[in-house]
PDB file of N, CA and C in Angstrom:
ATOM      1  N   UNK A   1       5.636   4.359  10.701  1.00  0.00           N
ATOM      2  CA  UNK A   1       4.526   4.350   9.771  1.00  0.00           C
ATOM      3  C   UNK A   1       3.513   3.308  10.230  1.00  0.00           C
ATOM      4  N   UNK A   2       2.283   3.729  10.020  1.00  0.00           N
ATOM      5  CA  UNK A   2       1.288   2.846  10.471  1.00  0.00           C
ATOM      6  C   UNK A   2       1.120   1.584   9.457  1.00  0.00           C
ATOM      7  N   UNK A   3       0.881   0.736  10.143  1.00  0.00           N
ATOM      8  CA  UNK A   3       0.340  -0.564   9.081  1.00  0.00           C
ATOM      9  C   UNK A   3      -0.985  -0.257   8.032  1.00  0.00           C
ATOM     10  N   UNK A   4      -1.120  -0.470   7.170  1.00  0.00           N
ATOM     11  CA  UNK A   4      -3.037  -0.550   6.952  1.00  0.00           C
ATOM     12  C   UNK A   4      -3.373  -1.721   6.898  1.00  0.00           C
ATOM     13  N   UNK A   5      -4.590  -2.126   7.091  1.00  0.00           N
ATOM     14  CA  UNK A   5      -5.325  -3.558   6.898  1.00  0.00           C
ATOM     15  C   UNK A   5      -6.494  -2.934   6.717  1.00  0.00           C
ATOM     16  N   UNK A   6      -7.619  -4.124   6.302  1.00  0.00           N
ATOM     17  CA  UNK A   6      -8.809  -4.099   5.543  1.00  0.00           C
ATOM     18  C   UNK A   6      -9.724  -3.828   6.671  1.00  0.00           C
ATOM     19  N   UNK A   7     -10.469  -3.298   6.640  1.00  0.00           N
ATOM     20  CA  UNK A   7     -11.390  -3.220   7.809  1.00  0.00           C
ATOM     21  C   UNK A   7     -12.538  -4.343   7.807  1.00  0.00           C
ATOM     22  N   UNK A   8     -12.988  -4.579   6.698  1.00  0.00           N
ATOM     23  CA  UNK A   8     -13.769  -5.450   6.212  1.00  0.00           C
ATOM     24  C   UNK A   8     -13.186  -6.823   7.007  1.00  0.00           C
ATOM     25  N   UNK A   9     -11.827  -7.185   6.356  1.00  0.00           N
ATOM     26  CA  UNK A   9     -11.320  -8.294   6.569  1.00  0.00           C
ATOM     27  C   UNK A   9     -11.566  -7.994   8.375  1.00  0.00           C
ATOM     28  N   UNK A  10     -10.856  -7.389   8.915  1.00  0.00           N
ATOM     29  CA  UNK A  10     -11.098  -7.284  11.090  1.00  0.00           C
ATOM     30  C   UNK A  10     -11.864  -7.461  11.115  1.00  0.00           C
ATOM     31  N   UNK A  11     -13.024  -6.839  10.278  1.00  0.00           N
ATOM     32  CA  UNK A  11     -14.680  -6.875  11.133  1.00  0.00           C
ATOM     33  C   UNK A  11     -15.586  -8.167  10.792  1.00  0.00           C
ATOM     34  N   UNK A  12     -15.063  -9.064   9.527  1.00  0.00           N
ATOM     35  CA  UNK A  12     -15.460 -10.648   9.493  1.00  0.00           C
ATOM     36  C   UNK A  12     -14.101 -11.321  10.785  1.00  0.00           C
ATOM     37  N   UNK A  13     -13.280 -11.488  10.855  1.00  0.00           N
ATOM     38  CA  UNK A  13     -12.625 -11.807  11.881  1.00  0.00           C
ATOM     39  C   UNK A  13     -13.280 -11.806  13.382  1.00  0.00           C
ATOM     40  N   UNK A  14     -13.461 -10.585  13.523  1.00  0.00           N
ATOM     41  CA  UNK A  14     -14.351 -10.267  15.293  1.00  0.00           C
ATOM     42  C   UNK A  14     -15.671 -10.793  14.950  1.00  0.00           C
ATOM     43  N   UNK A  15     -16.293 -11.008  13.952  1.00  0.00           N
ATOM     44  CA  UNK A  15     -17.761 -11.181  13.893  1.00  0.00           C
ATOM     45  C   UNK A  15     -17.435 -12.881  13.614  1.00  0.00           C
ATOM     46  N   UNK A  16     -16.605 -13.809  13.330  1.00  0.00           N
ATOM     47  CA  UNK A  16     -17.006 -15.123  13.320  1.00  0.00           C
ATOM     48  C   UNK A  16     -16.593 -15.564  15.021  1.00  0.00           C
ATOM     49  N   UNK A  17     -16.712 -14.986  15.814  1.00  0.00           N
ATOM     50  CA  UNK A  17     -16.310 -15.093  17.521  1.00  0.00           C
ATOM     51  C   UNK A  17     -17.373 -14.432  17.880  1.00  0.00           C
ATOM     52  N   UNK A  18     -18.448 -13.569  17.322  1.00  0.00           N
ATOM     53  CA  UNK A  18     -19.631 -13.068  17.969  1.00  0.00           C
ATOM     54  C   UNK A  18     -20.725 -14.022  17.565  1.00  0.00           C
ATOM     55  N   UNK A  19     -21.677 -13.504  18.722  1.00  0.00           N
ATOM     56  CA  UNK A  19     -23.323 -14.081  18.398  1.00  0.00           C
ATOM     57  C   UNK A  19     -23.618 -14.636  16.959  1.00  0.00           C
ATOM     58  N   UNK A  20     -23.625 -14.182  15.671  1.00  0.00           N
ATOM     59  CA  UNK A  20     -24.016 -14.456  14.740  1.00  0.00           C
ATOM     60  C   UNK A  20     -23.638 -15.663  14.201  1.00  0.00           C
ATOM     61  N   UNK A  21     -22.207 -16.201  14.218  1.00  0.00           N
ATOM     62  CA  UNK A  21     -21.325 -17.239  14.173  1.00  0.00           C
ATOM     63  C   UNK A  21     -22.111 -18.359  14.641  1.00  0.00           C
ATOM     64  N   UNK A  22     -22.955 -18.599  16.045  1.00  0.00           N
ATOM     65  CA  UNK A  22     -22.934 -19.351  17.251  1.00  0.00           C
ATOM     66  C   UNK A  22     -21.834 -18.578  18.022  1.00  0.00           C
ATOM     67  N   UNK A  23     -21.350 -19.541  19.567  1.00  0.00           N
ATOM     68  CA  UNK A  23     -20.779 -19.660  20.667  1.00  0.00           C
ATOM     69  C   UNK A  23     -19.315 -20.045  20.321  1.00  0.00           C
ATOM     70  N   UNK A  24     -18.422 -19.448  21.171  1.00  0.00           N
ATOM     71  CA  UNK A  24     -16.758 -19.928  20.979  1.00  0.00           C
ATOM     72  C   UNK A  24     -16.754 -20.824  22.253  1.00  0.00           C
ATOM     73  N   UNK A  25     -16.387 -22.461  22.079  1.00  0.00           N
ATOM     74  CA  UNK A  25     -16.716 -22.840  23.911  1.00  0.00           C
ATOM     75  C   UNK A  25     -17.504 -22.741  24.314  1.00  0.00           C
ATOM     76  N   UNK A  26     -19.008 -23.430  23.592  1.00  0.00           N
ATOM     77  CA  UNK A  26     -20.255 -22.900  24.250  1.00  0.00           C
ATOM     78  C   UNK A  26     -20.817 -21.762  24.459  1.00  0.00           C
ATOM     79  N   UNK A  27     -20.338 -20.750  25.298  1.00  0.00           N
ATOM     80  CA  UNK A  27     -20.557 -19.401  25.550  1.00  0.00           C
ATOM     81  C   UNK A  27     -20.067 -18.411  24.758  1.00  0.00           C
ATOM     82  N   UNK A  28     -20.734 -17.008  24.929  1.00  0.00           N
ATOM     83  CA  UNK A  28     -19.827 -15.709  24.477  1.00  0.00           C
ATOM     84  C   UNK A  28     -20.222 -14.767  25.344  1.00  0.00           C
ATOM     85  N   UNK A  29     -19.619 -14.151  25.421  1.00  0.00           N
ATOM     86  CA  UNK A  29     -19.688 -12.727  26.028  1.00  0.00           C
ATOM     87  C   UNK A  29     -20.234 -11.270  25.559  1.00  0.00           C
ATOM     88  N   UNK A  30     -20.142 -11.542  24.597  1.00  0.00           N
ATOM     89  CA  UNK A  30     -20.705 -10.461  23.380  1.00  0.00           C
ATOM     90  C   UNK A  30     -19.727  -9.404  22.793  1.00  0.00           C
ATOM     91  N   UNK A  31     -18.394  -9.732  23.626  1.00  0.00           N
ATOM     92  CA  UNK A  31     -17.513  -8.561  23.435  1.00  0.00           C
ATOM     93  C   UNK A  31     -16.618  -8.753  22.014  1.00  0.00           C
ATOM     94  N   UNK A  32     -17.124  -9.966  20.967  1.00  0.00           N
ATOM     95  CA  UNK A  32     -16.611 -10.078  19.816  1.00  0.00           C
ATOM     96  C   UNK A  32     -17.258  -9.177  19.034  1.00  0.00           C
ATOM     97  N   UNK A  33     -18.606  -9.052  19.466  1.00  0.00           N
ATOM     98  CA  UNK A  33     -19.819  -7.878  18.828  1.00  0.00           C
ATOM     99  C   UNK A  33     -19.114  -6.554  18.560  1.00  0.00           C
ATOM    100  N   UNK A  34     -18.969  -6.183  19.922  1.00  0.00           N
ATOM    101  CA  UNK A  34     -18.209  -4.995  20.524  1.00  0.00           C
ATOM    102  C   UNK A  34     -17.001  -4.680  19.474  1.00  0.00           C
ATOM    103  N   UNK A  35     -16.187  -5.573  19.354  1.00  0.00           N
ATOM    104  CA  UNK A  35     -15.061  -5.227  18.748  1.00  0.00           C
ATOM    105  C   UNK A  35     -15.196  -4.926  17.307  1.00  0.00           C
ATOM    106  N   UNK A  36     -16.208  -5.863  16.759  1.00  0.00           N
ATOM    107  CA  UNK A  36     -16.361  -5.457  15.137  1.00  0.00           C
ATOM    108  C   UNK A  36     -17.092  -4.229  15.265  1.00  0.00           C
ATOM    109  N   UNK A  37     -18.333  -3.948  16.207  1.00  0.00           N
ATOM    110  CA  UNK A  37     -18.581  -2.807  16.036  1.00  0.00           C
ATOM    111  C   UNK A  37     -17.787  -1.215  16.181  1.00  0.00           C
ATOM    112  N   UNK A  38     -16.783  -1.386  17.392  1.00  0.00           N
ATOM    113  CA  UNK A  38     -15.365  -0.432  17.122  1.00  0.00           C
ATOM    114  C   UNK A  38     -15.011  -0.170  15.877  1.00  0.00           C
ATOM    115  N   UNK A  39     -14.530  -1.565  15.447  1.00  0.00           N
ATOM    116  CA  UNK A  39     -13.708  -1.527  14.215  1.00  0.00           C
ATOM    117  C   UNK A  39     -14.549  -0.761  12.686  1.00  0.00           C
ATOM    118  N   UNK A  40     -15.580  -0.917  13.491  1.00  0.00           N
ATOM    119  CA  UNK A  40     -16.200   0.140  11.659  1.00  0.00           C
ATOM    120  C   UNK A  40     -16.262   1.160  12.046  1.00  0.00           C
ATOM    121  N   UNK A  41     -15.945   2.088  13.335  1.00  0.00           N
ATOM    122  CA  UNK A  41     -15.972   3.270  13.785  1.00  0.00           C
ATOM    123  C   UNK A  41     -14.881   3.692  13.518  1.00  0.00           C
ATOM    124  N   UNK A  42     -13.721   3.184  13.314  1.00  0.00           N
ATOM    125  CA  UNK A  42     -12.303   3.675  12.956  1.00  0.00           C
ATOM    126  C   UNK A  42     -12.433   4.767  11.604  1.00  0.00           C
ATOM    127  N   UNK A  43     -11.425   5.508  11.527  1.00  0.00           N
ATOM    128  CA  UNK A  43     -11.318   6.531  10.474  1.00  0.00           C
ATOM    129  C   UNK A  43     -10.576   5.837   9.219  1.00  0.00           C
ATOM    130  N   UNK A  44     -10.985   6.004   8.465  1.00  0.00           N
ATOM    131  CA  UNK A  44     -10.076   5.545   6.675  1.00  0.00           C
ATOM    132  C   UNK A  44      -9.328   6.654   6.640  1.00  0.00           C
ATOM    133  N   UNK A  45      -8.126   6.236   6.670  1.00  0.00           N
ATOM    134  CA  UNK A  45      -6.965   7.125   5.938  1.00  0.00           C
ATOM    135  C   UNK A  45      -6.795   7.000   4.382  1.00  0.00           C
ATOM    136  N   UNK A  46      -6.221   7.903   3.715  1.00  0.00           N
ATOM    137  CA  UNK A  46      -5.770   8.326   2.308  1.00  0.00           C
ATOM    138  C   UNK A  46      -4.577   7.346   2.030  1.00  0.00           C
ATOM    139  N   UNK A  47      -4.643   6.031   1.440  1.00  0.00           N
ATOM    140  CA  UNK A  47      -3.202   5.863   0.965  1.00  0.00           C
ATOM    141  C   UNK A  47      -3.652   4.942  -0.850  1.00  0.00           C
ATOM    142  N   UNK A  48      -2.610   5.397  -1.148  1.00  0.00           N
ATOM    143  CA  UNK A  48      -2.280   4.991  -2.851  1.00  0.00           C
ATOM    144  C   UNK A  48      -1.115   3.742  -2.770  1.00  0.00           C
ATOM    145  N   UNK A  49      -1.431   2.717  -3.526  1.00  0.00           N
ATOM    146  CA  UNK A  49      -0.227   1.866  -3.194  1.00  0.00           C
ATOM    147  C   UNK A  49       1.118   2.306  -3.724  1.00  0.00           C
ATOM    148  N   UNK A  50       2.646   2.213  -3.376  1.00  0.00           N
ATOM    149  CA  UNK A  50       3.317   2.650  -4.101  1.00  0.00           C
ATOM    150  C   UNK A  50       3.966   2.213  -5.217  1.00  0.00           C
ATOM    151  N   UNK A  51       4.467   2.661  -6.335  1.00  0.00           N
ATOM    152  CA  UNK A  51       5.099   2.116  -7.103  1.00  0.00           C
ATOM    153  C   UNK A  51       6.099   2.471  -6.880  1.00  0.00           C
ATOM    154  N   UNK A  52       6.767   1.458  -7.711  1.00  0.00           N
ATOM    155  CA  UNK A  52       8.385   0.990  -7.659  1.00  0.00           C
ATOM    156  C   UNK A  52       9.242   1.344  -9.481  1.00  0.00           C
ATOM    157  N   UNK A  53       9.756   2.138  -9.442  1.00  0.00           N
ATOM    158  CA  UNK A  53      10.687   2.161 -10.898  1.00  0.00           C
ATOM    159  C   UNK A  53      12.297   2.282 -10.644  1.00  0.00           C
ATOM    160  N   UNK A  54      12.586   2.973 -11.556  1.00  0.00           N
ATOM    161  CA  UNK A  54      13.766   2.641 -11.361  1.00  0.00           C
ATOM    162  C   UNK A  54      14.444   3.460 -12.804  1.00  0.00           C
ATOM    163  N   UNK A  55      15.738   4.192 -12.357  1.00  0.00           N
ATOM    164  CA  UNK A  55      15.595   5.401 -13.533  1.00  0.00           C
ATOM    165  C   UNK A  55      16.822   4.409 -14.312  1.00  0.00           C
ATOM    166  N   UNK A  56      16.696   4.350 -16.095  1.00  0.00           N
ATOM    167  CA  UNK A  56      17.208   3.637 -17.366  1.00  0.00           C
ATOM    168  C   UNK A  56      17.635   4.493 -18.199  1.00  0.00           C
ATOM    169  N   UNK A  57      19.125   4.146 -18.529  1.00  0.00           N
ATOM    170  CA  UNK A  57      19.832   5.113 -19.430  1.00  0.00           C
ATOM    171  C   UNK A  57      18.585   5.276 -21.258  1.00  0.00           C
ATOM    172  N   UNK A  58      18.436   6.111 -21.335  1.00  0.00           N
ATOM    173  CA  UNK A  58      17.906   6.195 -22.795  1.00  0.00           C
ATOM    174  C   UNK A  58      18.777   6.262 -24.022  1.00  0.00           C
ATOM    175  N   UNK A  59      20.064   6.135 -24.146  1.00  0.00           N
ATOM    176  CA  UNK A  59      21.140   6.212 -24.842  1.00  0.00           C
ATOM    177  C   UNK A  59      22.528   6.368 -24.583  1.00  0.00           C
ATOM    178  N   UNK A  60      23.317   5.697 -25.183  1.00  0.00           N
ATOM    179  CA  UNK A  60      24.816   5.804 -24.235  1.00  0.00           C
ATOM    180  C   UNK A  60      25.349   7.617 -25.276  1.00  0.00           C
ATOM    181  N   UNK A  61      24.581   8.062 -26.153  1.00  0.00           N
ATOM    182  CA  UNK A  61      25.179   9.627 -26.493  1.00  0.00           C
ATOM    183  C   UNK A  61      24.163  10.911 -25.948  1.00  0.00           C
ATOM    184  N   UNK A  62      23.212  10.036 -24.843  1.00  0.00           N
ATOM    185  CA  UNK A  62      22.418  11.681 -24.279  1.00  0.00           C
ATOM    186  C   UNK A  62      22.645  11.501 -22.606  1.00  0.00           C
ATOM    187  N   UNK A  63      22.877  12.289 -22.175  1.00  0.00           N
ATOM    188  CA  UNK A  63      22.960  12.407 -20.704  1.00  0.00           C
ATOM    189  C   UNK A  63      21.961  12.471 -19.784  1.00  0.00           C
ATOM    190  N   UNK A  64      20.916  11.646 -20.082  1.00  0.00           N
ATOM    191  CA  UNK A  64      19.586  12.098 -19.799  1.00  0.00           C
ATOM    192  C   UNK A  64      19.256  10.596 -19.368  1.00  0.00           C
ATOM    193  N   UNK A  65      18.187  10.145 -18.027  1.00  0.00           N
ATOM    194  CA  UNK A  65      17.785   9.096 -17.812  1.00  0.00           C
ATOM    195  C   UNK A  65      16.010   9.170 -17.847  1.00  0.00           C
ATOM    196  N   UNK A  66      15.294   7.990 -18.136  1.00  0.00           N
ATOM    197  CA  UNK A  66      14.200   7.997 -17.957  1.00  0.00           C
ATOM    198  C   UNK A  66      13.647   7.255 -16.609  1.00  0.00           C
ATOM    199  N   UNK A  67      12.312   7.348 -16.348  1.00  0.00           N
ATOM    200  CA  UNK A  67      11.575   6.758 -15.588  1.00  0.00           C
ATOM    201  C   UNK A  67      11.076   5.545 -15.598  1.00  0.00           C
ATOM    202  N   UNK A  68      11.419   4.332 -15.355  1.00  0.00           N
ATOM    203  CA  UNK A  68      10.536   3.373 -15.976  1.00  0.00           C
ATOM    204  C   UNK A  68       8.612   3.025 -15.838  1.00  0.00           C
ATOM    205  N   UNK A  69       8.494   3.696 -15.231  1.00  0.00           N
ATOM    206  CA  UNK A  69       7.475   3.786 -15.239  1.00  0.00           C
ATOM    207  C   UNK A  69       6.659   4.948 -16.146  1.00  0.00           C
ATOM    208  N   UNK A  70       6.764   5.797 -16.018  1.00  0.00           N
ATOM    209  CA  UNK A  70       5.913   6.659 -16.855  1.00  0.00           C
ATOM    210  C   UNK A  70       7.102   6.946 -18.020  1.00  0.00           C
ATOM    211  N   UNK A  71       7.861   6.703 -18.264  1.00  0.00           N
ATOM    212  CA  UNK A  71       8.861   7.196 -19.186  1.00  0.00           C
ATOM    213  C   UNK A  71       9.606   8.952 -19.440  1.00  0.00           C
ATOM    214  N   UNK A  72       9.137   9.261 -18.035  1.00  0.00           N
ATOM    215  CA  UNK A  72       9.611  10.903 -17.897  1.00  0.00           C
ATOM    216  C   UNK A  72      11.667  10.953 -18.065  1.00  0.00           C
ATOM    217  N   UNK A  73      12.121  12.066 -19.078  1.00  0.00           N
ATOM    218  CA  UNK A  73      13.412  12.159 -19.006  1.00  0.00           C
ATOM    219  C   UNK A  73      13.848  13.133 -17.653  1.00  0.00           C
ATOM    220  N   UNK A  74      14.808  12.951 -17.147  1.00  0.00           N
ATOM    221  CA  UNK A  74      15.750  13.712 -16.353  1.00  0.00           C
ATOM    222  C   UNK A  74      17.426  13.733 -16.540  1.00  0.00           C
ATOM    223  N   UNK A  75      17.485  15.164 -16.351  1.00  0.00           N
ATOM    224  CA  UNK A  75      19.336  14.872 -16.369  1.00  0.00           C
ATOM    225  C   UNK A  75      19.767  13.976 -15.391  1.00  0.00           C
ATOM    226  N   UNK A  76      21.050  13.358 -16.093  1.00  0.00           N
ATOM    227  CA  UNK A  76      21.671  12.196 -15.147  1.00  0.00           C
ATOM    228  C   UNK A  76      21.958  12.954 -13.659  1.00  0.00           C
ATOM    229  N   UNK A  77      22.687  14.252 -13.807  1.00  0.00           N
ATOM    230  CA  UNK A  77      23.228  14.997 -12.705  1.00  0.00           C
ATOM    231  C   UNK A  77      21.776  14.763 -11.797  1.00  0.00           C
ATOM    232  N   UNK A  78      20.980  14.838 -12.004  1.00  0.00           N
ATOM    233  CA  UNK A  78      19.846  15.248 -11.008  1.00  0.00           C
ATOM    234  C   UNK A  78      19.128  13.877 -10.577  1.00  0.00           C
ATOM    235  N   UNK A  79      19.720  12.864 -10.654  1.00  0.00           N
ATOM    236  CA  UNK A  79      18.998  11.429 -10.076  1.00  0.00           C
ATOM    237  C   UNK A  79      19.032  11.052  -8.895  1.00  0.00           C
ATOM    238  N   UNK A  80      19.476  12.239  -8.097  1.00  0.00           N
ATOM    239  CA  UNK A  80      19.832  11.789  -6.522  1.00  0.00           C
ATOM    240  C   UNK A  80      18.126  11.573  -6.127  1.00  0.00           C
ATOM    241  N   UNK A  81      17.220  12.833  -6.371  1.00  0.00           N
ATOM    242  CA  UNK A  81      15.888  12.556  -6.387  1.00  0.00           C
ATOM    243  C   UNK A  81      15.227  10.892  -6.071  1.00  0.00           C
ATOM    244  N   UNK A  82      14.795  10.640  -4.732  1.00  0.00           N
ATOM    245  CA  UNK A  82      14.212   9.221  -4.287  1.00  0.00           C
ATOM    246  C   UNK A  82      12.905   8.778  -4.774  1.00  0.00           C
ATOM    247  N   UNK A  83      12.105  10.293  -5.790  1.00  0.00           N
ATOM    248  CA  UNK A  83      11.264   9.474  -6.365  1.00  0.00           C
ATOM    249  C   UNK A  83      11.005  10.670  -7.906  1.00  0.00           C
ATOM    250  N   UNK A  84       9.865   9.517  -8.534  1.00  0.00           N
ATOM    251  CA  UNK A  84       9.932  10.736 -10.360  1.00  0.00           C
ATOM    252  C   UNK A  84       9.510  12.348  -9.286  1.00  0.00           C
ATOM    253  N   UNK A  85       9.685  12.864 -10.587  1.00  0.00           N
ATOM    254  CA  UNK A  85       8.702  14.337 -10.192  1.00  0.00           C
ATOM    255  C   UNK A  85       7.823  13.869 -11.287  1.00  0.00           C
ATOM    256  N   UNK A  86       7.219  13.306 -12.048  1.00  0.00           N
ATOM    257  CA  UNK A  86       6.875  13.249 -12.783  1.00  0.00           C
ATOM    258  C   UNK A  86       4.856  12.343 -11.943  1.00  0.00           C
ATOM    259  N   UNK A  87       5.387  11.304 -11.915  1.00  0.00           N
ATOM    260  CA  UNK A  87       4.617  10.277 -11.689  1.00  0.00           C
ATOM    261  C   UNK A  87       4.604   9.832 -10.246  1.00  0.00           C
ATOM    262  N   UNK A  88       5.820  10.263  -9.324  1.00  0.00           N
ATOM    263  CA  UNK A  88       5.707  10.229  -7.902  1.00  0.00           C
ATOM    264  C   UNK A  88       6.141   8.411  -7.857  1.00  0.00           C
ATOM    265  N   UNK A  89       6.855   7.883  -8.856  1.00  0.00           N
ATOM    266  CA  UNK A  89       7.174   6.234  -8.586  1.00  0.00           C
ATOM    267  C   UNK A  89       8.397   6.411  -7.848  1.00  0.00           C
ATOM    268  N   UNK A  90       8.604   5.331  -6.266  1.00  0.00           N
ATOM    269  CA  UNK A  90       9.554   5.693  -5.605  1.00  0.00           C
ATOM    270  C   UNK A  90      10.879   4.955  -6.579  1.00  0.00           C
ATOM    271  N   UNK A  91      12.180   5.501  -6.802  1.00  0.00           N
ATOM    272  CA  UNK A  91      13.213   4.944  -7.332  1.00  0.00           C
ATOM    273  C   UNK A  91      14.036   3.641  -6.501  1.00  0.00           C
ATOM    274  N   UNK A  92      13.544   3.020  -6.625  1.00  0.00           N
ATOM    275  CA  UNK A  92      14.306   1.938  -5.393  1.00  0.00           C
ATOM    276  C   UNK A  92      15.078   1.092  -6.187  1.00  0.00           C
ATOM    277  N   UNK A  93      14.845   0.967  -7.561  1.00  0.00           N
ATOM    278  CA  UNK A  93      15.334   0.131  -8.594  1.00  0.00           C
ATOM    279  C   UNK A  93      14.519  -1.439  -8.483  1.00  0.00           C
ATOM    280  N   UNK A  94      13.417  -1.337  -7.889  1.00  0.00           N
ATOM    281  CA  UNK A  94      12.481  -2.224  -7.798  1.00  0.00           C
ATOM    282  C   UNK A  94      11.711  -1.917  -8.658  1.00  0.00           C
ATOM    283  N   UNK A  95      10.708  -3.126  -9.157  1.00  0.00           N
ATOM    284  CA  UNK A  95       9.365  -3.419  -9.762  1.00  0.00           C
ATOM    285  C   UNK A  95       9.041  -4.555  -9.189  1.00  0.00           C
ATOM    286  N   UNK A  96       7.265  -4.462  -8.672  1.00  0.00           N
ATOM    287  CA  UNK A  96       7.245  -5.579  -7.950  1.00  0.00           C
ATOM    288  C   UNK A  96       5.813  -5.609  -8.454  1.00  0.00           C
ATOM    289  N   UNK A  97       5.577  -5.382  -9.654  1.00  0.00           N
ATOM    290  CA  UNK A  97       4.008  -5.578 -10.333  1.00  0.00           C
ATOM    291  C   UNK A  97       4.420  -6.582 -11.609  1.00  0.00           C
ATOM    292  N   UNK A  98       5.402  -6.925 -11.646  1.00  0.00           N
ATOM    293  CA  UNK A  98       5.305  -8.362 -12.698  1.00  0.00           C
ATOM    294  C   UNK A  98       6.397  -8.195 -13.810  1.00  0.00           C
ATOM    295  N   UNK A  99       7.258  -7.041 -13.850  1.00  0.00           N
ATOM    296  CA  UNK A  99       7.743  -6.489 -14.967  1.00  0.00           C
ATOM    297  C   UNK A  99       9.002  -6.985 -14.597  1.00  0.00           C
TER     298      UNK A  99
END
């Protein structure tokens, strides 16, 4: 899987080493220019951050678990499932937004 990073953030990075900055060591070459200008030529990919839930008995007399995140029920039999069908939160038994 690919990493993502900010493009914004690379292209202040390569641009405090170009012309605009001043000189790195007196001199530059211009090829810090170069690089921020690459870097805004790159393509944006599609990504959503993921969430994290984790499926919670809703009663010790129904056989049924929920989602913690969106609160969708499922039969217990069917929790092998790695993420809701519901809400698409991966089941890792993590939360890592504060909860």
């Amino acid at each position: 899987m690919a990493d993502l990073i900010s493009r914004a953030a690379a292209i202040q990075i390569a641009e405090s080493y170009g012309c605009n900055n001043g000189s790195a060591l007196g001199h530059h070459s211009g090829t810090a220019d170069c690089i921020a200008s690459e870097i805004a030529k790159l393509p944006a990919v599609d990504a959503v951050p993921v969430v994290h839930a984790r499926w919670q008995g809703v009663s010790p007399f129904v056989d049924t678990e929920e989602c913690s995140n969106c609160r969708y029920n499922i039969q217990s039999e069917e929790l092998e499932t790695p993420y809701c069908p519901w809400c698409g939160a991966q089941m890792d038994g993590e939360r890592r937004d504060g909860e």
